[in-house]
Protein backbone atom coordinates (compact mmCIF):
# COMPACT_ATOMS: atom_id res chain seq x y z
CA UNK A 1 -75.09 142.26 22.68
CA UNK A 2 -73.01 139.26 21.90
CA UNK A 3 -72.93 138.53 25.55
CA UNK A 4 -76.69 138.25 24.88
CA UNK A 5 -76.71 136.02 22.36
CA UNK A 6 -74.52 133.68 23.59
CA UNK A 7 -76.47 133.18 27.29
CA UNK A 8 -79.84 133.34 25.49
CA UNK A 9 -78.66 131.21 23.13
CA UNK A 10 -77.04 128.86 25.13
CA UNK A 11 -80.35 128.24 27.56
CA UNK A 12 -82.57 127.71 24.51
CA UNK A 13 -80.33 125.57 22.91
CA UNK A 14 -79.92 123.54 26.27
CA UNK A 15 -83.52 123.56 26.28
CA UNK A 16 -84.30 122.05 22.72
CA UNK A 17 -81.51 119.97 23.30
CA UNK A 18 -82.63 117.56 26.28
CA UNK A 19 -85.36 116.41 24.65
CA UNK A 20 -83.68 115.86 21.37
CA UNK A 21 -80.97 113.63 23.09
CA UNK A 22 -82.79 112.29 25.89
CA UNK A 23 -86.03 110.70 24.22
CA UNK A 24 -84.26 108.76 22.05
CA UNK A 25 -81.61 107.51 23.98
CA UNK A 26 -83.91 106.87 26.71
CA UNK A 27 -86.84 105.47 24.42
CA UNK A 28 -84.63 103.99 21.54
CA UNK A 29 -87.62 102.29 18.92
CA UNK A 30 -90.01 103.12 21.36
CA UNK A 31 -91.29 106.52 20.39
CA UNK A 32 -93.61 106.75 17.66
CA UNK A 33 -92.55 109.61 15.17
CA UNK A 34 -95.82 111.36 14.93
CA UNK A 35 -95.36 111.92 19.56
CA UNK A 36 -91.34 112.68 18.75
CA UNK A 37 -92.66 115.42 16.57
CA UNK A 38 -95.09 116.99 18.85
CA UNK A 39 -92.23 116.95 21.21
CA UNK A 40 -89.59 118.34 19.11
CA UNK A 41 -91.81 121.31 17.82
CA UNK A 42 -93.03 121.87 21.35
CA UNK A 43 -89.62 122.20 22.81
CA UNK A 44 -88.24 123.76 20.06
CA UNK A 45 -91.59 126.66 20.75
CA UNK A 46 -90.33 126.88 24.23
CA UNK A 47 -86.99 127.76 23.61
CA UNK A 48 -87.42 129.75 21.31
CA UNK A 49 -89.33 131.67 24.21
CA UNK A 50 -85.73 132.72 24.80
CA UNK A 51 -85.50 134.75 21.49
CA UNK A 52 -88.76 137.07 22.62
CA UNK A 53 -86.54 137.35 26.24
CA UNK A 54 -83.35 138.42 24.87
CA UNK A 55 -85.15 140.76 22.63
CA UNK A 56 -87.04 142.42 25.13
CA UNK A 57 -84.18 142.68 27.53
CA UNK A 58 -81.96 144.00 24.84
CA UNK A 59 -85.08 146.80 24.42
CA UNK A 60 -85.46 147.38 28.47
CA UNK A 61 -81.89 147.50 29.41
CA UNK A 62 -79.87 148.72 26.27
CA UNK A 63 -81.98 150.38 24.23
CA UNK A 64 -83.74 152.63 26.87
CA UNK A 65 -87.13 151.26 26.49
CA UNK A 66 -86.53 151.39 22.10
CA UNK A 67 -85.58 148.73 19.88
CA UNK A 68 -85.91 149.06 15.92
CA UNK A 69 -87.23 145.73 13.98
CA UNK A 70 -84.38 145.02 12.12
CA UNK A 71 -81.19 145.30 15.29
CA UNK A 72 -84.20 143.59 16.82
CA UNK A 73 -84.66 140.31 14.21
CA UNK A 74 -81.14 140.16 13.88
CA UNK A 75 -80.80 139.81 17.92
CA UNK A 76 -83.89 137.20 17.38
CA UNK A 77 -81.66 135.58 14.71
CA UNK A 78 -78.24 135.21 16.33
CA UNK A 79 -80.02 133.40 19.26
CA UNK A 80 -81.70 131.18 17.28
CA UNK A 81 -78.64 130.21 15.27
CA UNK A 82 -77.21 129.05 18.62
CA UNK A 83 -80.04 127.36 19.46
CA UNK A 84 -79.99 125.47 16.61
CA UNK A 85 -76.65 124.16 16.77
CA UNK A 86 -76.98 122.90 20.21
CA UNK A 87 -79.74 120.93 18.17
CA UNK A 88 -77.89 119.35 15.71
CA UNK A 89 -75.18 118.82 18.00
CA UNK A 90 -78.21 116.98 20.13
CA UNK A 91 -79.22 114.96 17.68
CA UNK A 92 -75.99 113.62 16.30
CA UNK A 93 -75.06 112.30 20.00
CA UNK A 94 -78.65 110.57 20.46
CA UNK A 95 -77.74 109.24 17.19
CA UNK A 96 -74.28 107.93 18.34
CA UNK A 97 -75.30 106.91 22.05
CA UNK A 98 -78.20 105.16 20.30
CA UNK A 99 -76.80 103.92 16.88
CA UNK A 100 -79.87 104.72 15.67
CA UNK A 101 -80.99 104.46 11.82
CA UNK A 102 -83.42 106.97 11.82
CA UNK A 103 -84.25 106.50 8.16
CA UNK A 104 -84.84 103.09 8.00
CA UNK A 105 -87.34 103.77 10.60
CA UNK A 106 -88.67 107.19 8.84
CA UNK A 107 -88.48 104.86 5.61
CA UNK A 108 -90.76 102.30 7.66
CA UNK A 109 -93.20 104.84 8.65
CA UNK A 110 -93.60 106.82 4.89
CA UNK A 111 -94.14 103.40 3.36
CA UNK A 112 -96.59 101.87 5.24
CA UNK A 113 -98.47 105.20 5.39
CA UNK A 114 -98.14 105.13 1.51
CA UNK A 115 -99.49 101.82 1.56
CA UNK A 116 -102.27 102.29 3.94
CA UNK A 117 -103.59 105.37 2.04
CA UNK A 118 -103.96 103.03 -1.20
CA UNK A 119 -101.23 104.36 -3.00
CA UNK A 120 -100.45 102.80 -6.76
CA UNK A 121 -97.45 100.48 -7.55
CA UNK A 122 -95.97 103.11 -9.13
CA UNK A 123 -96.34 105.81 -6.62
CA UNK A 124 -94.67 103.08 -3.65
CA UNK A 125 -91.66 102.32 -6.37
CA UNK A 126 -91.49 106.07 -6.70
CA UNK A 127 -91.56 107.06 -2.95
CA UNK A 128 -88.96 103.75 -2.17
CA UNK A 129 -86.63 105.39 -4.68
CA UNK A 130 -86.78 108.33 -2.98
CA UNK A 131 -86.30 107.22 0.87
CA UNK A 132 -82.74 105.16 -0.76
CA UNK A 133 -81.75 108.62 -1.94
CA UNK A 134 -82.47 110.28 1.25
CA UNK A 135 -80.41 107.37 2.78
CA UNK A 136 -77.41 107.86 0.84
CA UNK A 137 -77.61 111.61 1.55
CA UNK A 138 -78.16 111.09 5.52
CA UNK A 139 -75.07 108.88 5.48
CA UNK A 140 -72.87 111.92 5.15
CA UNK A 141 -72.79 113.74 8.40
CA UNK A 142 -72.50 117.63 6.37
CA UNK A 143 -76.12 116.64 4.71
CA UNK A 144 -76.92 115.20 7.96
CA UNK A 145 -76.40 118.79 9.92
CA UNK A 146 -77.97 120.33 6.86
CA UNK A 147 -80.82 118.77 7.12
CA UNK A 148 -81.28 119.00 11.04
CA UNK A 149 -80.67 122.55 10.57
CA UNK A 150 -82.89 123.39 8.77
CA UNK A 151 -85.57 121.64 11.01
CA UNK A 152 -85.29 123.73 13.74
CA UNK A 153 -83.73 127.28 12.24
CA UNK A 154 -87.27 128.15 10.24
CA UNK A 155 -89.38 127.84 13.82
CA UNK A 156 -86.48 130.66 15.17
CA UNK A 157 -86.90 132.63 12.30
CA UNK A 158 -90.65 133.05 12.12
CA UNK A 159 -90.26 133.65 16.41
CA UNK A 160 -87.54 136.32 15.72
CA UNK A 161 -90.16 138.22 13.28
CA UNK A 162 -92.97 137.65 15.32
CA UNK A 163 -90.52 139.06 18.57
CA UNK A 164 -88.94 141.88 16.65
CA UNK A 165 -92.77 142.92 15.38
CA UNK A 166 -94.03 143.33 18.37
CA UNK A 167 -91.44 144.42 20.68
CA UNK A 168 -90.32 147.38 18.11
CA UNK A 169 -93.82 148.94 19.32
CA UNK A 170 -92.20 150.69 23.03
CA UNK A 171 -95.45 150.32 24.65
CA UNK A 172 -96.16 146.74 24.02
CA UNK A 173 -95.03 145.16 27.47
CA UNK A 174 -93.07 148.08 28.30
CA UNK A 175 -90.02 148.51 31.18
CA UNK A 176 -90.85 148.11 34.63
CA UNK A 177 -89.56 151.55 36.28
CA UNK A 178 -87.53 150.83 39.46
């Protein structure tokens, strides 16, 4: 099984991973954040594909045609947690190639939407508070990782459920016999 994880892991992660290195080094500034997102969840849905894969080969081939939920999730799980770190480790080197202050431009975007919605003095002295926090946070690289973590982990995690659900049910796409 770890053999598994590692290749499923290690395509989905290379697939989450060029375009969370390549747009921004290729697009620097250039990208708005609203598209980048679209992007990021979008590849992040497709290789997560990988996680329903590995699950369902893990059924076919291993398991006889039977997987239970939980060896299941935590086979959905494992991949993902690869995946993810080929993410982070993605986004740090866009972030060197690029030098790239991504919260000075996130700060940019929150602010003007702020202001654009009509929100109060207060409110804007509130929010700019809170973007120089998240600044001084982002500077270190362990809240950095963190925090890019945690963007990408939760979208394997609900796939993993939704893939161990659904394949733990033998007839649902069952085994091709030879």
């Amino acid at each position: 099984m770890l053999r598994r994880i590692l290749i499923y892991g290690l395509i989905a992660g290379v697939i989450v991973a060029i375009p969370t290195s390549l747009l921004p080094i290729l697009l620097k500034d250039h990208l708005p954040l609203a598209t980048g997102m679209v992007i990021g969840y979008t590849s992040m849905l497709v290789a997560f594909s990988m996680v329903f894969l590995a699950i369902k080969r893990q059924r076919d081939e291993a398991g006889g045609g039977v997987i239970r939920f939980f060896p299941a999730l935590g086979l959905g799980l494992a991949v993902s947690v690869v995946a993810s770190i080929f993410y982070v480790a993605a986004w740090e080197l866009a972030m060197a190639v690029t030098h790239m202050d991504f919260v000075a431009g996130y700060s940019r975007t929150a602010l003007a939407e702020a202001k654009a919605s009509g929100a109060s003095a207060a409110a804007l002295a509130k929010l700019t508070a809170q973007l120089a926090e998240l600044r001084r946070n982002y500077a270190n690289p362990l809240y950095r990782y963190g925090e890019t973590f945690t963007e990408i982990f939760p979208v394997g995690v609900l796939v993993s459920l939704i893939s161990a659900a659904l394949l733990r049910n033998s007839r649902f796409l069952p085994a091709r016999r030879a």
